[in-house]
PDB file of N, CA and C in Angstrom:
ATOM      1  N   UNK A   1     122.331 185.176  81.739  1.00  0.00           N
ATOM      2  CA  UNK A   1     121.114 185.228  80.973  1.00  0.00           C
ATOM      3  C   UNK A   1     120.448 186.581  81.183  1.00  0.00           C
ATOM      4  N   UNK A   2     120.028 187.173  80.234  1.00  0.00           N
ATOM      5  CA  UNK A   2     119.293 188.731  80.045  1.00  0.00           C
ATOM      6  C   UNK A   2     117.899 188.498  80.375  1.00  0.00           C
ATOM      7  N   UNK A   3     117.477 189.200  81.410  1.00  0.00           N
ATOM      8  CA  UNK A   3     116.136 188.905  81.709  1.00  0.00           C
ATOM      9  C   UNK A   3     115.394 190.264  81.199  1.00  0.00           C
ATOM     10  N   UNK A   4     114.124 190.392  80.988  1.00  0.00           N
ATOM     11  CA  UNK A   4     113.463 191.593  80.458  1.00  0.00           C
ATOM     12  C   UNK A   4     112.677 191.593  81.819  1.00  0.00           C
ATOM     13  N   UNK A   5     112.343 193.184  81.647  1.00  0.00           N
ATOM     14  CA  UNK A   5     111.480 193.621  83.196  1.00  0.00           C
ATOM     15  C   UNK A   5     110.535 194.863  82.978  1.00  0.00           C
ATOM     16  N   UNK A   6     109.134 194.751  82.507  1.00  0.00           N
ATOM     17  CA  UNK A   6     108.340 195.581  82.301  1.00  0.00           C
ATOM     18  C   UNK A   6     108.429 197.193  82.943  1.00  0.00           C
ATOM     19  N   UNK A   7     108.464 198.289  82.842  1.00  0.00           N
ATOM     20  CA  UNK A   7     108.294 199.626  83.956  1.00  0.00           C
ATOM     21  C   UNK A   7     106.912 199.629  84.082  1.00  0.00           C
ATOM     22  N   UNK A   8     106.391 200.169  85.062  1.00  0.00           N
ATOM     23  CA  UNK A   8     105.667 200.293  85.343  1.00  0.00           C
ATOM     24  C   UNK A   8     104.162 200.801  84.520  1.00  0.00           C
ATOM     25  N   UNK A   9     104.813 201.585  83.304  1.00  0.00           N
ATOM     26  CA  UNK A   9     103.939 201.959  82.464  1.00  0.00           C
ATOM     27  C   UNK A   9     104.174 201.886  80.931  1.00  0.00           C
ATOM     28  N   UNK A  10     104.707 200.473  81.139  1.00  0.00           N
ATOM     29  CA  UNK A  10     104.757 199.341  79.715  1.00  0.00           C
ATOM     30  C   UNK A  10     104.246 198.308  79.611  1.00  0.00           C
ATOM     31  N   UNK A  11     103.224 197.977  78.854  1.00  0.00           N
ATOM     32  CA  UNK A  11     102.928 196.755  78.867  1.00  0.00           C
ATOM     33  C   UNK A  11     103.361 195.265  78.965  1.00  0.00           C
ATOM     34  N   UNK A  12     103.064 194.548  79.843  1.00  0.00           N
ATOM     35  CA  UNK A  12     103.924 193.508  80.011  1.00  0.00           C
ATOM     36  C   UNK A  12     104.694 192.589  79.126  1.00  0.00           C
ATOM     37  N   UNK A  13     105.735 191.916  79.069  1.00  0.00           N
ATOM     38  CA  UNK A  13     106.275 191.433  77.469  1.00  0.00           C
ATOM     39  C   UNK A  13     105.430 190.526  77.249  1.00  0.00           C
ATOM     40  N   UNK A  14     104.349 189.998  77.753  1.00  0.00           N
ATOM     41  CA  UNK A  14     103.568 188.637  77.197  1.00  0.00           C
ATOM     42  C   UNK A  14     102.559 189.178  76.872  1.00  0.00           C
ATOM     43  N   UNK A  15     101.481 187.977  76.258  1.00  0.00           N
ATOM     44  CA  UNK A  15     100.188 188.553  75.541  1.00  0.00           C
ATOM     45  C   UNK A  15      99.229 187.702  76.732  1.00  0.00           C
ATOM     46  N   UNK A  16      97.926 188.528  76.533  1.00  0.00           N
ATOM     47  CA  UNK A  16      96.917 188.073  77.032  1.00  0.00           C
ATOM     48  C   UNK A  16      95.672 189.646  76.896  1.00  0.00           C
ATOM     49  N   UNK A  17      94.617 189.054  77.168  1.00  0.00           N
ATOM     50  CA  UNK A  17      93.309 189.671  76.663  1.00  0.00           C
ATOM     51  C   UNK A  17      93.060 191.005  77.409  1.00  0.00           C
ATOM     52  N   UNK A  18      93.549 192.208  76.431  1.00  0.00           N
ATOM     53  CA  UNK A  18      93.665 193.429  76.479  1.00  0.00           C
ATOM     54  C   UNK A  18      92.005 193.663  77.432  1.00  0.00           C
ATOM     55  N   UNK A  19      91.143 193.472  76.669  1.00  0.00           N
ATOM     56  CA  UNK A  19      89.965 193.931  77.274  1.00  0.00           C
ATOM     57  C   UNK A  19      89.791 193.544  78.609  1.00  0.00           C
ATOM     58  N   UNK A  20      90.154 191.956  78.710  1.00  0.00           N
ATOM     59  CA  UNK A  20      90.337 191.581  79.988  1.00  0.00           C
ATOM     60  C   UNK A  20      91.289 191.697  81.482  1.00  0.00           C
ATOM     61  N   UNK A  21      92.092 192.458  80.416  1.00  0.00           N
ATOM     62  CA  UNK A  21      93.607 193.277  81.497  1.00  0.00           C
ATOM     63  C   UNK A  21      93.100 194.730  82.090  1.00  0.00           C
ATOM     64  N   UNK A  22      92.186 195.380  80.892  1.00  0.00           N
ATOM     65  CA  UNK A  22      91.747 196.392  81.309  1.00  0.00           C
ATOM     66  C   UNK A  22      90.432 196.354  82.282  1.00  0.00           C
ATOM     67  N   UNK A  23      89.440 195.465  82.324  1.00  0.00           N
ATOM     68  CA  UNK A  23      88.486 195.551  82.935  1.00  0.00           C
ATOM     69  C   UNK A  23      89.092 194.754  84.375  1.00  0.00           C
ATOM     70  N   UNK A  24      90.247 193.936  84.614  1.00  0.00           N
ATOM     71  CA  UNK A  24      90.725 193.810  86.123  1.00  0.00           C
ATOM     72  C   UNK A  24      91.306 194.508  86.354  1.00  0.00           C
ATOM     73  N   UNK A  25      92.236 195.557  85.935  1.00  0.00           N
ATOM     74  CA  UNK A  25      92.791 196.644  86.603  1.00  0.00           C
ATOM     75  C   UNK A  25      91.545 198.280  86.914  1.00  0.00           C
ATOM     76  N   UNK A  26      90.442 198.094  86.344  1.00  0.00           N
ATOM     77  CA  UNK A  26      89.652 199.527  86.671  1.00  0.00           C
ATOM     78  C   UNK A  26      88.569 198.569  88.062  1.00  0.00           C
ATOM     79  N   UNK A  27      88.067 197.176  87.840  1.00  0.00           N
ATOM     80  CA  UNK A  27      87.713 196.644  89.223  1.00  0.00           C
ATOM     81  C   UNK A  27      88.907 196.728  89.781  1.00  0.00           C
ATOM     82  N   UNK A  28      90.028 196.487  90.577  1.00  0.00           N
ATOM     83  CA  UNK A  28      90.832 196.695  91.303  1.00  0.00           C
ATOM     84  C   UNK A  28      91.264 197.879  91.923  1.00  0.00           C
ATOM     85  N   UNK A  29      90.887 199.242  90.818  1.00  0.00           N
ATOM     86  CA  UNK A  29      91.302 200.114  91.468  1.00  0.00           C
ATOM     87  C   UNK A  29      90.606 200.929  91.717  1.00  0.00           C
ATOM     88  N   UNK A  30      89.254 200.285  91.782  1.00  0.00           N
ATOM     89  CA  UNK A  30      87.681 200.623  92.857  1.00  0.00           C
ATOM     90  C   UNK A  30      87.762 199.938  93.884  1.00  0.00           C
ATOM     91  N   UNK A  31      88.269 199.259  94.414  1.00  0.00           N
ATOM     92  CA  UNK A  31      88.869 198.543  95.642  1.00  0.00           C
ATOM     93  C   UNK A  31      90.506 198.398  96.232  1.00  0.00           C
ATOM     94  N   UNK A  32      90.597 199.772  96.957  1.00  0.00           N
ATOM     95  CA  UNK A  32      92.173 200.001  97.485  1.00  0.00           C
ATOM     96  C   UNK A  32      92.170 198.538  98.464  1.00  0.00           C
ATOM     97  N   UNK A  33      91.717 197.749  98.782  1.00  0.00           N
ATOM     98  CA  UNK A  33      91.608 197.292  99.749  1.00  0.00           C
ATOM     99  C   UNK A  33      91.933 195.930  99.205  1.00  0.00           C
ATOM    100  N   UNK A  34      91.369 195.644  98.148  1.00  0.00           N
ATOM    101  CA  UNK A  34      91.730 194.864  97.204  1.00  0.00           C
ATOM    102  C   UNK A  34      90.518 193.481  97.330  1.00  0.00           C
ATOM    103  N   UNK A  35      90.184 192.529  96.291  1.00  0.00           N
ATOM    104  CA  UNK A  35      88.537 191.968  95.904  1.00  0.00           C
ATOM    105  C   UNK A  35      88.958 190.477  96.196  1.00  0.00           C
ATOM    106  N   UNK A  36      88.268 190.118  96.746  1.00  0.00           N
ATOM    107  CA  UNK A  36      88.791 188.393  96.520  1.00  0.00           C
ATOM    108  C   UNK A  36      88.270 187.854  95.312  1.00  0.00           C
ATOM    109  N   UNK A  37      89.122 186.228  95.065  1.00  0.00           N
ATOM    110  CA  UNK A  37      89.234 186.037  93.647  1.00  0.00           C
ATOM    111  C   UNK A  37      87.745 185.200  93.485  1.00  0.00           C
ATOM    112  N   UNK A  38      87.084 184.907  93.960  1.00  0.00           N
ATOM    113  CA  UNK A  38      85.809 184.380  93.241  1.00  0.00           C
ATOM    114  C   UNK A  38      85.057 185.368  93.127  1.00  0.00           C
ATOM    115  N   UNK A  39      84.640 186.479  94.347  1.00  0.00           N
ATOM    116  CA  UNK A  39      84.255 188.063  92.966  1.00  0.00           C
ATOM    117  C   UNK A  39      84.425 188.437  92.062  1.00  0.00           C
ATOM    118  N   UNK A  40      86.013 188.311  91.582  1.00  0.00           N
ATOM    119  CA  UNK A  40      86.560 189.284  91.220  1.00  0.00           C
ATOM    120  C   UNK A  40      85.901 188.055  89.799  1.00  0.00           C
ATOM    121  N   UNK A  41      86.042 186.733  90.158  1.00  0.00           N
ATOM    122  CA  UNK A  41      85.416 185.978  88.474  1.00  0.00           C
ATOM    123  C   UNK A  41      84.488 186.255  88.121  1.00  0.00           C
ATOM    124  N   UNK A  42      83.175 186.306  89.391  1.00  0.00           N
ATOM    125  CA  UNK A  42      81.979 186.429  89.058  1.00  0.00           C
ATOM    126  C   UNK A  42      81.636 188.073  88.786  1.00  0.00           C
ATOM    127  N   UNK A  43      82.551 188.724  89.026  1.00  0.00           N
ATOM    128  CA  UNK A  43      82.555 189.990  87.950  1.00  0.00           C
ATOM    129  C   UNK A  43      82.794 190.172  86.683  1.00  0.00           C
ATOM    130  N   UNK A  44      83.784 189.407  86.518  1.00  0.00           N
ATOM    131  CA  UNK A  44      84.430 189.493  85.071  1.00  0.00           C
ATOM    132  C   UNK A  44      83.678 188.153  84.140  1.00  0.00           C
ATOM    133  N   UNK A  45      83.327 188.072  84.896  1.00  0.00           N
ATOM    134  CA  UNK A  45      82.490 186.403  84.159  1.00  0.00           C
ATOM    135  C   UNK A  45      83.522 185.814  83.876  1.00  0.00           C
ATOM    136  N   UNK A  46      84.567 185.058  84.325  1.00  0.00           N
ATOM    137  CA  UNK A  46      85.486 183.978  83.770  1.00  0.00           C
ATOM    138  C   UNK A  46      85.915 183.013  84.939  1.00  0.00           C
ATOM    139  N   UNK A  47      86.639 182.143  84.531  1.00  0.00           N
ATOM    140  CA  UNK A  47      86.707 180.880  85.319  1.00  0.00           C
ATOM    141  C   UNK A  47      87.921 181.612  86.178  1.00  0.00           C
ATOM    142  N   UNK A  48      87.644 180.360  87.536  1.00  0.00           N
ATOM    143  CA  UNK A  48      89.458 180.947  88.089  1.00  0.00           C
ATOM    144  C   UNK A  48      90.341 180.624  87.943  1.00  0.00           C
ATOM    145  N   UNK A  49      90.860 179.888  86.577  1.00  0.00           N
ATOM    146  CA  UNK A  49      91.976 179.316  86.186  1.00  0.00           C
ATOM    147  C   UNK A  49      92.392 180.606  85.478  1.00  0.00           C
ATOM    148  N   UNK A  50      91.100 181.273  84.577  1.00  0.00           N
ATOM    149  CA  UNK A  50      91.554 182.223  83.739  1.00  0.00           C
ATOM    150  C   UNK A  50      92.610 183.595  84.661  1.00  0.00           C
ATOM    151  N   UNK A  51      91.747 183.513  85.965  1.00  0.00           N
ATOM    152  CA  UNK A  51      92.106 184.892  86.387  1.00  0.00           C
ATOM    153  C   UNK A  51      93.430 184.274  87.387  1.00  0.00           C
ATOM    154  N   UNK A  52      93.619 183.462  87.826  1.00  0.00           N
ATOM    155  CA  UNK A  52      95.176 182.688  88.494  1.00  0.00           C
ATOM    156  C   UNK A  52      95.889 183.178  87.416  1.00  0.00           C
ATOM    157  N   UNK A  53      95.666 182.595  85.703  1.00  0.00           N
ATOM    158  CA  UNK A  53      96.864 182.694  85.267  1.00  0.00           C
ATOM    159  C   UNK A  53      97.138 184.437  84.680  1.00  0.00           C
ATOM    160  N   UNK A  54      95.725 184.954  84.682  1.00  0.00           N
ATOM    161  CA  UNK A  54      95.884 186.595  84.452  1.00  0.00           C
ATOM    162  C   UNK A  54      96.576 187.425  85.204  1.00  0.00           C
ATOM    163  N   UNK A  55      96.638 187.081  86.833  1.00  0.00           N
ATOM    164  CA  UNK A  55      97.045 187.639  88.279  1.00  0.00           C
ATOM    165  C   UNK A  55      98.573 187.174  88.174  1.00  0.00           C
ATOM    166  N   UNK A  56      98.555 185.861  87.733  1.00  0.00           N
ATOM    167  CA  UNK A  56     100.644 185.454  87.460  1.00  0.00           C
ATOM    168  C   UNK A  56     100.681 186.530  86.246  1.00  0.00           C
ATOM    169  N   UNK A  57     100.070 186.625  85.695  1.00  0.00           N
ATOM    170  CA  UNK A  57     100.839 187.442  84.308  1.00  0.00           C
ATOM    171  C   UNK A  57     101.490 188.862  84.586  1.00  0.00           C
ATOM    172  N   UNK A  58     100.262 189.479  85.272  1.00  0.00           N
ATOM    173  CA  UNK A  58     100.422 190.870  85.795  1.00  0.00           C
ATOM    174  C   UNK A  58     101.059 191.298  87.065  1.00  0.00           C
ATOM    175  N   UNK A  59     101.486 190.024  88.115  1.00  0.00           N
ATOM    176  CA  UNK A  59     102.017 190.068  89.009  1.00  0.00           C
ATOM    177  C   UNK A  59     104.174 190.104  88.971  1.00  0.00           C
ATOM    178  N   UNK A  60     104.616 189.842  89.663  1.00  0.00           N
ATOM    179  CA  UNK A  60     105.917 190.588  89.745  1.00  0.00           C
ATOM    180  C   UNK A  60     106.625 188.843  89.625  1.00  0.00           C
ATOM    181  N   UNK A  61     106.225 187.503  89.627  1.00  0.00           N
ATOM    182  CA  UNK A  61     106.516 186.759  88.971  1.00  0.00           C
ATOM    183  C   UNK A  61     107.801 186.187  87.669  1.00  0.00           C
ATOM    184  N   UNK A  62     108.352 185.345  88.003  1.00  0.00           N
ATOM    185  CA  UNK A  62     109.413 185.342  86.829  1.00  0.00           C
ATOM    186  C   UNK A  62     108.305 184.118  85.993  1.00  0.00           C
ATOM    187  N   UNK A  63     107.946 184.563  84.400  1.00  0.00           N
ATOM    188  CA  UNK A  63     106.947 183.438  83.659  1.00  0.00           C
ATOM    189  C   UNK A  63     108.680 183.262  82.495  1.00  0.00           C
ATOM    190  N   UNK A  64     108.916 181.835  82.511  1.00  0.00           N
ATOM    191  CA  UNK A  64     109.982 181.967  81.315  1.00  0.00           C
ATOM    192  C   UNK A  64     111.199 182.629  81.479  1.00  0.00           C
ATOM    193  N   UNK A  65     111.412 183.679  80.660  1.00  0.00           N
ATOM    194  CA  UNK A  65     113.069 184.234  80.806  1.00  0.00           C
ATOM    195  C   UNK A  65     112.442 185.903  81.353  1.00  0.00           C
ATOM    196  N   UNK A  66     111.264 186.416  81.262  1.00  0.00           N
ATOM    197  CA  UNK A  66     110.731 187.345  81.733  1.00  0.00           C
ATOM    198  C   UNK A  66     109.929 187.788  83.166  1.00  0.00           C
ATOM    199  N   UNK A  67     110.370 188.626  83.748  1.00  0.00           N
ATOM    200  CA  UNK A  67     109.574 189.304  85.152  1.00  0.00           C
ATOM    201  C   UNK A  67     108.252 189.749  84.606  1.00  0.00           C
ATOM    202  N   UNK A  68     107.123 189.672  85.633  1.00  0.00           N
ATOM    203  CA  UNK A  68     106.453 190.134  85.369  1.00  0.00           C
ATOM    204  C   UNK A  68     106.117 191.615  85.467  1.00  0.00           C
ATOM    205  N   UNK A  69     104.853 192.821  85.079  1.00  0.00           N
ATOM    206  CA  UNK A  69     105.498 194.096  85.312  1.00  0.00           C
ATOM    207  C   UNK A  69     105.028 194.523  86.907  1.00  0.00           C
ATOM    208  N   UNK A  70     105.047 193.410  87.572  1.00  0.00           N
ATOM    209  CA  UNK A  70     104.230 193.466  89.361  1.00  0.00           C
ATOM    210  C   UNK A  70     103.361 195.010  89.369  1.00  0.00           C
ATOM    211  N   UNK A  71     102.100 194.753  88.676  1.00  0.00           N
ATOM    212  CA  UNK A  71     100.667 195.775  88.871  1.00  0.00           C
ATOM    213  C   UNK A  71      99.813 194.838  89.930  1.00  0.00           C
ATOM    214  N   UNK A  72     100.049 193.948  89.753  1.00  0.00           N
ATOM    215  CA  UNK A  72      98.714 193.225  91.150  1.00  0.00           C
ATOM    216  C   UNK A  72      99.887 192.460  91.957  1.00  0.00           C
ATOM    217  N   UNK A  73      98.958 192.470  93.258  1.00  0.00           N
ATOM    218  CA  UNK A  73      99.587 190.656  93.668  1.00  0.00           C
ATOM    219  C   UNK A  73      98.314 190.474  94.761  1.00  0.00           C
ATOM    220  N   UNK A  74      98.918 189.322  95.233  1.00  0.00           N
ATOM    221  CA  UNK A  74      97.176 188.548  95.353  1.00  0.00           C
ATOM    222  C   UNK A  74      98.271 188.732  97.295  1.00  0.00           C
ATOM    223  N   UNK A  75      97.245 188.704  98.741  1.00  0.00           N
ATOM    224  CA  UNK A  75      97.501 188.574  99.825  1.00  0.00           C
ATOM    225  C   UNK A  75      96.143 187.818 100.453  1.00  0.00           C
ATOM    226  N   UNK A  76      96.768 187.028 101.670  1.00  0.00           N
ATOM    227  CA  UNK A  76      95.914 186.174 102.421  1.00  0.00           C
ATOM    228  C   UNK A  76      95.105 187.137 103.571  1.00  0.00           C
ATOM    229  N   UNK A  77      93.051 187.219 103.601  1.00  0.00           N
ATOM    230  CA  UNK A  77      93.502 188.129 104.343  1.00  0.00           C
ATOM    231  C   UNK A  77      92.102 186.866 105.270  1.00  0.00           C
ATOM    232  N   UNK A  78      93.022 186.082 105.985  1.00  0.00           N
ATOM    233  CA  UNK A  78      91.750 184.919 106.524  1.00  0.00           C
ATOM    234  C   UNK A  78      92.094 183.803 106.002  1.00  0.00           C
ATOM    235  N   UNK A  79      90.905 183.649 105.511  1.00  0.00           N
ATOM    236  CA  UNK A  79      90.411 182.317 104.784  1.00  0.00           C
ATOM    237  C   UNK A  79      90.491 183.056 103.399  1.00  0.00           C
ATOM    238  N   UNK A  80      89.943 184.115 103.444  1.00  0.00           N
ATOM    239  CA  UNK A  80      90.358 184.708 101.965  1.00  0.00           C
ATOM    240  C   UNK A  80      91.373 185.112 101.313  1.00  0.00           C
ATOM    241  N   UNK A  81      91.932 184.549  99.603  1.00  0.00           N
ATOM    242  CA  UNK A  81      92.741 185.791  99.151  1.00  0.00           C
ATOM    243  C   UNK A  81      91.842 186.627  98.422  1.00  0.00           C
ATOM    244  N   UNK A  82      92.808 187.963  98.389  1.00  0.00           N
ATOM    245  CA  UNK A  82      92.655 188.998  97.829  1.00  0.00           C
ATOM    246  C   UNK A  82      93.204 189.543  97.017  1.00  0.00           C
ATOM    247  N   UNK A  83      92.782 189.715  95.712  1.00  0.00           N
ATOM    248  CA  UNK A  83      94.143 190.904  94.549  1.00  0.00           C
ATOM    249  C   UNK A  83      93.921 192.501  95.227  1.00  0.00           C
ATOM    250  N   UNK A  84      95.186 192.672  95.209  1.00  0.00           N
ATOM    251  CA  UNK A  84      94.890 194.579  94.947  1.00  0.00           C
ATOM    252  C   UNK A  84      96.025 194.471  93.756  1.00  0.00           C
ATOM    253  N   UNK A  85      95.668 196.026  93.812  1.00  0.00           N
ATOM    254  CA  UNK A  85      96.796 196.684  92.757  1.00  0.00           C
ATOM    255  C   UNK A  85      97.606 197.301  93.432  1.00  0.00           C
ATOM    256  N   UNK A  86      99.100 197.093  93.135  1.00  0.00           N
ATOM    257  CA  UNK A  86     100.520 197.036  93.507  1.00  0.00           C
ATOM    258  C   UNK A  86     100.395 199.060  93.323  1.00  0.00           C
ATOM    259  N   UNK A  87     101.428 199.700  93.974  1.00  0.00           N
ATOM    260  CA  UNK A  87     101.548 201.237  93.300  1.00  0.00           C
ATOM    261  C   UNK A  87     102.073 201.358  91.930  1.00  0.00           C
ATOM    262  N   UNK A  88     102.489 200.787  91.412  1.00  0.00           N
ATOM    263  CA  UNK A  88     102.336 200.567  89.767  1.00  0.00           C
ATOM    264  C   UNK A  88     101.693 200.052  89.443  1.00  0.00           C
ATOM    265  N   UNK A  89     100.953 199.387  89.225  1.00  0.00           N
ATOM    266  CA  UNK A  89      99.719 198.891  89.075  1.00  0.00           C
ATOM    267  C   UNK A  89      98.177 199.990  89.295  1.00  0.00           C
ATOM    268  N   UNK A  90      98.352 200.693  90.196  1.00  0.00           N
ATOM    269  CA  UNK A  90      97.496 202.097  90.149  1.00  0.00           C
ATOM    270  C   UNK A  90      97.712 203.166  89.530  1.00  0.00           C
ATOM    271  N   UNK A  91      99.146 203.668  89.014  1.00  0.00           N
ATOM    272  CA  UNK A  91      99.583 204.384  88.226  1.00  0.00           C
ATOM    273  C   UNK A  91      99.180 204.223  86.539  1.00  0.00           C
ATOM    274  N   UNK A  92      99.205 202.731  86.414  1.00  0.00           N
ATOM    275  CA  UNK A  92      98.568 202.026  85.129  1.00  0.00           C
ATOM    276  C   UNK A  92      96.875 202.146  84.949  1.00  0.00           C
ATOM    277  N   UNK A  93      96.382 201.869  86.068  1.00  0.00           N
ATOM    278  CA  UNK A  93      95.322 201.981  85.937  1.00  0.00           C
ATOM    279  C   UNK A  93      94.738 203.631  85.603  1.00  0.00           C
ATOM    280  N   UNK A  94      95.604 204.410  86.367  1.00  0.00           N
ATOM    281  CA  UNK A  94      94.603 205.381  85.866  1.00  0.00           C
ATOM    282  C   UNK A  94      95.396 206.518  84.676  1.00  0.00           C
ATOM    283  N   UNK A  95      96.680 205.490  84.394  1.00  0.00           N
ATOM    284  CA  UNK A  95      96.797 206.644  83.249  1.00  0.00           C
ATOM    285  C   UNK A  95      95.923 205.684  81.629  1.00  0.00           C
ATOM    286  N   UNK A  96      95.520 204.079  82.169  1.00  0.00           N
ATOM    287  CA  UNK A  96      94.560 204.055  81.327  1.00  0.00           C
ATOM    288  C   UNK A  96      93.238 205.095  81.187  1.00  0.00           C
ATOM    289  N   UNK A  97      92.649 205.456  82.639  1.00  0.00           N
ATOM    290  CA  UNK A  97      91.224 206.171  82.410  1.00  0.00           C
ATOM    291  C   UNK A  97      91.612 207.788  82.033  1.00  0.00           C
ATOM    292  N   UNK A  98      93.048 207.857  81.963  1.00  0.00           N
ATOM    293  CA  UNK A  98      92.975 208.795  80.925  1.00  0.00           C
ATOM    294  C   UNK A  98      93.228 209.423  79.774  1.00  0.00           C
ATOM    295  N   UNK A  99      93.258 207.903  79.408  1.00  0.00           N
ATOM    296  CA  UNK A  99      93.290 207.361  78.002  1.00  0.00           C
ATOM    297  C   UNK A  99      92.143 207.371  77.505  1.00  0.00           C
ATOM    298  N   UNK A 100      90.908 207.178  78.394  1.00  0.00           N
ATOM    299  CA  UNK A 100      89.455 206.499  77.886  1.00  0.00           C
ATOM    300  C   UNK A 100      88.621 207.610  76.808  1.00  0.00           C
ATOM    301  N   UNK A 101      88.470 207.749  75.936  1.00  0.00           N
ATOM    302  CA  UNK A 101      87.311 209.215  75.381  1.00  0.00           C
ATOM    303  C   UNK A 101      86.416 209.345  76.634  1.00  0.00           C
ATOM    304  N   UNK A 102      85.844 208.147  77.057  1.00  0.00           N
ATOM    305  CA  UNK A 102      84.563 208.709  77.771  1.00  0.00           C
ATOM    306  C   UNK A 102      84.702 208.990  79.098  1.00  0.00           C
ATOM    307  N   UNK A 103      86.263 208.976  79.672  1.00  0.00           N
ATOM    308  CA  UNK A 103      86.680 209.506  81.269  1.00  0.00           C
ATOM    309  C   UNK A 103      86.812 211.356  81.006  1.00  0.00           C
TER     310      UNK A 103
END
């Protein structure tokens, strides 16, 4: 079976909310250290089902017959997890901000 496997600076083969892919990867990569996930909702204003299944999307994950393009992954650091952004996943991020007109 042929599996597909995102590079690092391709968008992942699945869909999900551009605005919302972009505003967790520029919080993430204001935190090398990486945000835990009920911040990281009550930043983005969304539930944490939304951002579980946003973090599988963007994470290195097999969803279906596809890998994911592993830009985040989530680590235990306590009682807390935490997302950071993967080194592809920072490479993405900032060849988005220089993409931005207003960067």
């Amino acid at each position: 079976m042929r599996t597909c496997r995102a590079s690092a600076t391709s968008p992942p083969p699945l869909s999900a909310d551009e605005a919302l892919l972009q505003a967790l990867l520029a919080e993430l990569s204001a935190a090398p250290d990486g945000v835990s996930l009920p911040k990281l909702c009550k930043r983005l204003g969304i539930r944490m089902s939304v951002l579980l299944r946003t973090l599988a999307y963007l994470g290195d994950e097999r969803i279906g017959d596809a890998h994911g393009p592993g830009w985040v992954r989530t680590v235990e650091d306590g009682e807390r997890t935490l997302a950071q952004l993967t080194r592809a996943g920072r490479a993405v991020a900032a060849s988005l901000d220089e993409l931005r007109p207003d960067a």
